[in-house]
Structures are given as structure tokens and as C-alpha cells.
Protein backbone atom coordinates (compact mmCIF):
# COMPACT_ATOMS: atom_id res chain seq x y z
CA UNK A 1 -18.11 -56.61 -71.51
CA UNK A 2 -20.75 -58.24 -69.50
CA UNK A 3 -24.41 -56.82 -70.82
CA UNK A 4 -25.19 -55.07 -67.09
CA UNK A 5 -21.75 -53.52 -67.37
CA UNK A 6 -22.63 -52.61 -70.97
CA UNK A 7 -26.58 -51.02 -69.77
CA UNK A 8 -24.64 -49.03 -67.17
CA UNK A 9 -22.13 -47.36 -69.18
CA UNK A 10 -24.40 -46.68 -71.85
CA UNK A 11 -26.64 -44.79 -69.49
CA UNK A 12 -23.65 -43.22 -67.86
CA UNK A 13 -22.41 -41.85 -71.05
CA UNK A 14 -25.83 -40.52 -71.92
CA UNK A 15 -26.57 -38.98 -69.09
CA UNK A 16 -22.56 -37.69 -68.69
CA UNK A 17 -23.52 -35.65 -72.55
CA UNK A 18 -26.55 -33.71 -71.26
CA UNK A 19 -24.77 -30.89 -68.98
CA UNK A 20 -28.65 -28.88 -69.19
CA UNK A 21 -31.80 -29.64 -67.51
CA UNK A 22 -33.87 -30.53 -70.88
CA UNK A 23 -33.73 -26.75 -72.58
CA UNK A 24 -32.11 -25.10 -69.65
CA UNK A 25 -28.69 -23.37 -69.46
CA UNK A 26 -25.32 -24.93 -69.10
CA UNK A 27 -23.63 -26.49 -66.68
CA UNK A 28 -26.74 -28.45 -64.69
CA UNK A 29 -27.12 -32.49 -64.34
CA UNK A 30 -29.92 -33.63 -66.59
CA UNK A 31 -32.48 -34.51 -64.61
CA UNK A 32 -36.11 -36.51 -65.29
CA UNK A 33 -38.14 -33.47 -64.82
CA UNK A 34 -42.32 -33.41 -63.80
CA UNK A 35 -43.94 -32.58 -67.15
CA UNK A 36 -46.03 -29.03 -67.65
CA UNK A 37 -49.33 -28.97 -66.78
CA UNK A 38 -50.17 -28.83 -70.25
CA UNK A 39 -48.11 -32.13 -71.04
CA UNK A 40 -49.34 -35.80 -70.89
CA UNK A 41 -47.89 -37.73 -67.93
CA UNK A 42 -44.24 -38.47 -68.82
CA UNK A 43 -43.96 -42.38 -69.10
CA UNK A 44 -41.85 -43.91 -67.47
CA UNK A 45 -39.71 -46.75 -69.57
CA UNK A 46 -36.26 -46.71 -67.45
CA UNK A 47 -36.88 -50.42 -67.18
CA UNK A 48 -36.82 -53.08 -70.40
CA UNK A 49 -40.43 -52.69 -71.87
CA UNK A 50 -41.71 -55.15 -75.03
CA UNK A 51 -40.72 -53.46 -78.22
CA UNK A 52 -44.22 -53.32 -78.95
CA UNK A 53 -43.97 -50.30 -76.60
CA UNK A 54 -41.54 -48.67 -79.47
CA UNK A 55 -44.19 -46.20 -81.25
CA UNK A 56 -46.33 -45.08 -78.28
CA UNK A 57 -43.02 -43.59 -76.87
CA UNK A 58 -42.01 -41.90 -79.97
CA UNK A 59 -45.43 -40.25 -80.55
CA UNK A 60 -45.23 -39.16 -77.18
CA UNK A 61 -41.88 -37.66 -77.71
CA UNK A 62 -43.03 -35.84 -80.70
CA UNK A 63 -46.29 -34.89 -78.77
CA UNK A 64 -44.36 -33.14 -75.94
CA UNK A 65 -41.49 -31.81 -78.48
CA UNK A 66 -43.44 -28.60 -80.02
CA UNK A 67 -40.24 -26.69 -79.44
CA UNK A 68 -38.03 -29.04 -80.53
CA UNK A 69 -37.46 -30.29 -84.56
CA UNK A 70 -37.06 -32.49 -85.83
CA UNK A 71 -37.85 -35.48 -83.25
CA UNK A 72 -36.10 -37.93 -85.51
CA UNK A 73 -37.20 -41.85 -84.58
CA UNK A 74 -35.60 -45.19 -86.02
CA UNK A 75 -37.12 -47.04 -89.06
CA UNK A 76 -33.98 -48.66 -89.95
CA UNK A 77 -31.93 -51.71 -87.03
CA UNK A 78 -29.52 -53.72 -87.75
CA UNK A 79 -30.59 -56.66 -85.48
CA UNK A 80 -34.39 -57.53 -84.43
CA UNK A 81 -34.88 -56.46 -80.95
CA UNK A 82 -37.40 -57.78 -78.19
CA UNK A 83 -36.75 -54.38 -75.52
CA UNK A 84 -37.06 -50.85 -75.33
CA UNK A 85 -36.27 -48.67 -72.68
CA UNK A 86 -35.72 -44.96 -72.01
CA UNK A 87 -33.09 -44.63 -69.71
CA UNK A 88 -32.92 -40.58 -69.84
CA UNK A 89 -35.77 -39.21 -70.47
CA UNK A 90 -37.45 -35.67 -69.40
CA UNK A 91 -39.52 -32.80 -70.44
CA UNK A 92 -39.55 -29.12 -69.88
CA UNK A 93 -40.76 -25.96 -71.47
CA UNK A 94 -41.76 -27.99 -74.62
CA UNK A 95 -38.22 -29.83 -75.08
CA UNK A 96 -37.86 -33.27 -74.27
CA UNK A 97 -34.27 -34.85 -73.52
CA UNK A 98 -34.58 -38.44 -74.90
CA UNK A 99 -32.32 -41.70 -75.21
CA UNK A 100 -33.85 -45.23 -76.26
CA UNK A 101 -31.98 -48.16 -75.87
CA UNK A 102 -32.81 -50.97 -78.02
CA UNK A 103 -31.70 -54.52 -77.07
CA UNK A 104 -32.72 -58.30 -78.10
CA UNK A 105 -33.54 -61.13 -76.12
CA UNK A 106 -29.60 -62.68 -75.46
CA UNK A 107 -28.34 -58.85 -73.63
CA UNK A 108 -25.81 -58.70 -76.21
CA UNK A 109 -26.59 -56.53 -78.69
CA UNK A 110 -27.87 -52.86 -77.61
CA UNK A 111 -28.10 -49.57 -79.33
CA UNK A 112 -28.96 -46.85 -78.29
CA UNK A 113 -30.58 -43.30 -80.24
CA UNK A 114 -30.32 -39.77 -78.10
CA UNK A 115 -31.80 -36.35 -78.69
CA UNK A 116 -30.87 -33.19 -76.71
CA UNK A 117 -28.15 -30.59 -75.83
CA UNK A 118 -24.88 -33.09 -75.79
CA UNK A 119 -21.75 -31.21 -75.10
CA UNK A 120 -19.26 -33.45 -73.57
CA UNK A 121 -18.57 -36.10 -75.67
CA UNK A 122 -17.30 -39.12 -73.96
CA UNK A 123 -13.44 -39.29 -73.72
CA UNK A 124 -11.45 -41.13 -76.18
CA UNK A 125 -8.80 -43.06 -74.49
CA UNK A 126 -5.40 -44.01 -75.70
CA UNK A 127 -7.39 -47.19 -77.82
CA UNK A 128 -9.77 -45.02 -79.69
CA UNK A 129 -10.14 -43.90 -83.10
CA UNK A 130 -12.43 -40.58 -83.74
CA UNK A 131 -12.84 -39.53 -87.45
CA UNK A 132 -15.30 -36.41 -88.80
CA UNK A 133 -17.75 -37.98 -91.98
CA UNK A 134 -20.38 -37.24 -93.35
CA UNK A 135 -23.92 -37.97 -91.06
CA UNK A 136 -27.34 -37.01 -93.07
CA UNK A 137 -25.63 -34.64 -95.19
CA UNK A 138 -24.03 -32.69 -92.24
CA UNK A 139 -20.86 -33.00 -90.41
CA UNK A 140 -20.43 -35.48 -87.59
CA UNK A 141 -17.92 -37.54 -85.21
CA UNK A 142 -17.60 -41.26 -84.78
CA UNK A 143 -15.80 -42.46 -82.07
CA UNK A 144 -14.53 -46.78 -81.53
CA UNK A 145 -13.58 -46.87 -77.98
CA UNK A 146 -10.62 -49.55 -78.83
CA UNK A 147 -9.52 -49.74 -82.69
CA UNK A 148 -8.78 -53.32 -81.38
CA UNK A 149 -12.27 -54.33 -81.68
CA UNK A 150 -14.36 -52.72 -84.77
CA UNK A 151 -17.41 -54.27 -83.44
CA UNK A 152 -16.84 -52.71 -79.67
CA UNK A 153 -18.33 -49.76 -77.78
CA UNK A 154 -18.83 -46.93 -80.72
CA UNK A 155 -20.51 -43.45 -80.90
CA UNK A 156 -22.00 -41.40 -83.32
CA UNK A 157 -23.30 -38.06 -82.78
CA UNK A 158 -23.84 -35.07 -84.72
CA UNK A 159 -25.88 -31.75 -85.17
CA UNK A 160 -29.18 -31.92 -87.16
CA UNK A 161 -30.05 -28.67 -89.14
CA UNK A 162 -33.60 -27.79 -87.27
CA UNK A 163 -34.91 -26.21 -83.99
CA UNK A 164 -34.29 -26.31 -80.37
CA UNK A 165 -36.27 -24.24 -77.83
CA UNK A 166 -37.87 -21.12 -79.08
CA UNK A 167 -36.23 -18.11 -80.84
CA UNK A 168 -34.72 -15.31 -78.55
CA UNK A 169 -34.50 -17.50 -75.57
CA UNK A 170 -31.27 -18.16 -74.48
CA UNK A 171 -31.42 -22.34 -74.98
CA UNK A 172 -32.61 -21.62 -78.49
CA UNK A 173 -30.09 -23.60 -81.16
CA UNK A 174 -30.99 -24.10 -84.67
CA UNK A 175 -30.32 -27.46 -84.78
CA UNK A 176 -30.76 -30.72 -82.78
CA UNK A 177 -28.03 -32.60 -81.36
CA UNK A 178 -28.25 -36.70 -82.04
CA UNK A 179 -26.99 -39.30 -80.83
CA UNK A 180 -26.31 -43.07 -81.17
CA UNK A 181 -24.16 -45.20 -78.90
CA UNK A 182 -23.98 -49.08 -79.50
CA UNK A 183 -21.98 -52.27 -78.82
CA UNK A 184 -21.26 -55.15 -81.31
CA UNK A 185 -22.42 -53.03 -84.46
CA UNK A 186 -19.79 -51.29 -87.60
CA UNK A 187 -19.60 -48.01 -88.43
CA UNK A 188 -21.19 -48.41 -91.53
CA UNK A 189 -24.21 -50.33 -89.83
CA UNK A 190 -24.43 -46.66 -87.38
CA UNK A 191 -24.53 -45.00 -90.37
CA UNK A 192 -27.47 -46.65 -91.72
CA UNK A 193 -29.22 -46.55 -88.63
CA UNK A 194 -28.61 -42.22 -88.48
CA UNK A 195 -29.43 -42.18 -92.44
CA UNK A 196 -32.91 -44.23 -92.25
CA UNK A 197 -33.98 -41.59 -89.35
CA UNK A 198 -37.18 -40.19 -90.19
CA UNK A 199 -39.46 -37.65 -88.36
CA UNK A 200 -41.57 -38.90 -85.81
CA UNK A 201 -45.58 -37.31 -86.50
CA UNK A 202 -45.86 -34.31 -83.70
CA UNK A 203 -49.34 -35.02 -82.89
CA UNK A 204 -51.09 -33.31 -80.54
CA UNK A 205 -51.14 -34.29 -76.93
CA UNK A 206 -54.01 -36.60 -76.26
């Protein structure tokens, strides 16, 4: 799969598991909403940005998330990327939708990490394998597109024990739901990337 085909269906997939505007109800198109008042101006990384740019959008994240925990960011990837980019990314009512693709310099090799309300996985064709393991000490779903190809299109996503709009309202959920697509990486390599997930610092907005 050619690495534009690749970008696209990522993004498609991402954007094909948020059904809800940020913290909204069911059944809406996610949507890159205008941030609160309150919030900083939402960046916009939907284009490749130096990986440099990493941290500043993951303490933004966490700045904008104080209904949302935990904000979990990447400390461990199994290549060395060169890119970032935020192909879905919004904030409303102090939730912010997020998925950041990492790539290197060749196109090849991307991965990508996704936080929000996911509930369609994508569909597993006649190929794919799906198994239920064990993801941070919780229950989650990997998914190899062709069983063909161990190193193909694969997703992990699961349903981290936390906080997800405020209590009573109707998008409340007391956990968050993760995410992390990627092409030309094993399961076990996904698994290390979910297990060396640590909090990202939920400083205040500047």
C-alpha cells in the first residue's frame, strides 16, 4: 500500500470511529470544532509538522482536556520518526477528540495514537484476525486486517479506566477510549507502544 493510500485510510478509519462531536451524543460526524472562549486557539497540525512539534501538542491536549482523564501521550516508538500530524483533532466543553500520526522520513512506516468516544470499530474483512488480550491491565481488541501479512494494517483499541466529560451529563463515561492504528509494526511492538503510555501533565492553559 502506497504511503498516500496508507495517510488516507488511516484518517478515514479515525475519523469513521468517532460517531460524536468531541463529548456530544451519538450518532453525529466528528467534526474540528472552534475551541471555548476559555480555550487556547486549537492548533492546527492536519499537515506533517517536525517531530519537534511532538510535546507542544500534547501539553496542549492535556491543557484543553480538564474533563477528560487520563490524556495518555507516547514515551515509547518502535521506529524514530521525523513527522507529526493531527489529522482529527477538536475541542468542546473541555473534551478534546485527538489522533497523532507519527511517520519517518521514507512514508513507510506510520502509527498512529487516538483518544475519544470510538464506537465503530473498523470492519474486519474475510482476511482478518481479531483476538481480546490483555491492554494496560484491562481488556482490549487487536485487529490484522490480512493474517497474510503480520506486519500489515493493524489496530489496537481499548477502554482506559478514567474520566470522560463530567458526572451526570449524558456524554459522561468512566473511562477513555484509546486507540492505535499502524502499518508495518507486530502486535507485540503495539503493545509496547499502549503499555509505555504515560499521562501527559494537564497544565493550565497559557
Amino acid at each position: 500500500m502506497s504511503s498516500a493510500k496508507y495517510s488516507a485510510l488511516a484518517c478515514a478509519v479515525v475519523l469513521a470511529f468517532l460517531v460524536a462531536v468531541s463529548c456530544g451524543g451519538e450518532g453525529q460526524p466528528v467534526r474540528t470544532v472552534a475551541p471555548q472562549a476559555s480555550a487556547t486557539p486549537l492548533p492546527f497540525y492536519s499537515t506533517p509538522m517536525p517531530i519537534s512539534e511532538s510535546d507542544a501538542l500534547w501539553d496542549w491536549i492535556a491543557a484543553n482536556s480538564p474533563e477528560v482523564e487520563p490524556v495518555l501521550q507516547p514515551t515509547y516508538l518502535p521506529f524514530n520518526p521525523t513527522l507529526m500530524s493531527a489529522p482529527v483533532l477538536g475541542q468542546e466543553r473541555g473534551c478534546v477528540v485527538f489522533g497523532i500520526e507519527y511517520s519517518d522520513s521514507s512514508g513507510k512506516d506510520k502509527l498512529l495514537i487516538g483518544g475519544g468516544p470510538w464506537y465503530n470499530p473498523p470492519l474486519a474483512g474475510p482476511e482478518a484476525v481479531q483476538e481480546r488480550l490483555n491492554v494496560r491491565q484491562t481488556t482490549g481488541t487487536y485487529q490484522l486486517q490480512d493474517a497474510a501479512a503480520p506486519l500489515g494494517q493493524a489496530f489496537l483499541w481499548w477502554q482506559e479506566p478514567g474520566r470522560w466529560g463530567r458526572a451526570g451529563d449524558d456524554w459522561h463515561r468512566d473511562y477513555v477510549e484509546y486507540l492505535i492504528s499502524a502499518e508495518g509494526f507486530s502486535k507485540e511492538e503495539l503493545l509496547k507502544v499502549a503499555n509505555g503510555l504515560q499521562p501527559a501533565a494537564q497544565k493550565a492553559p497559557q
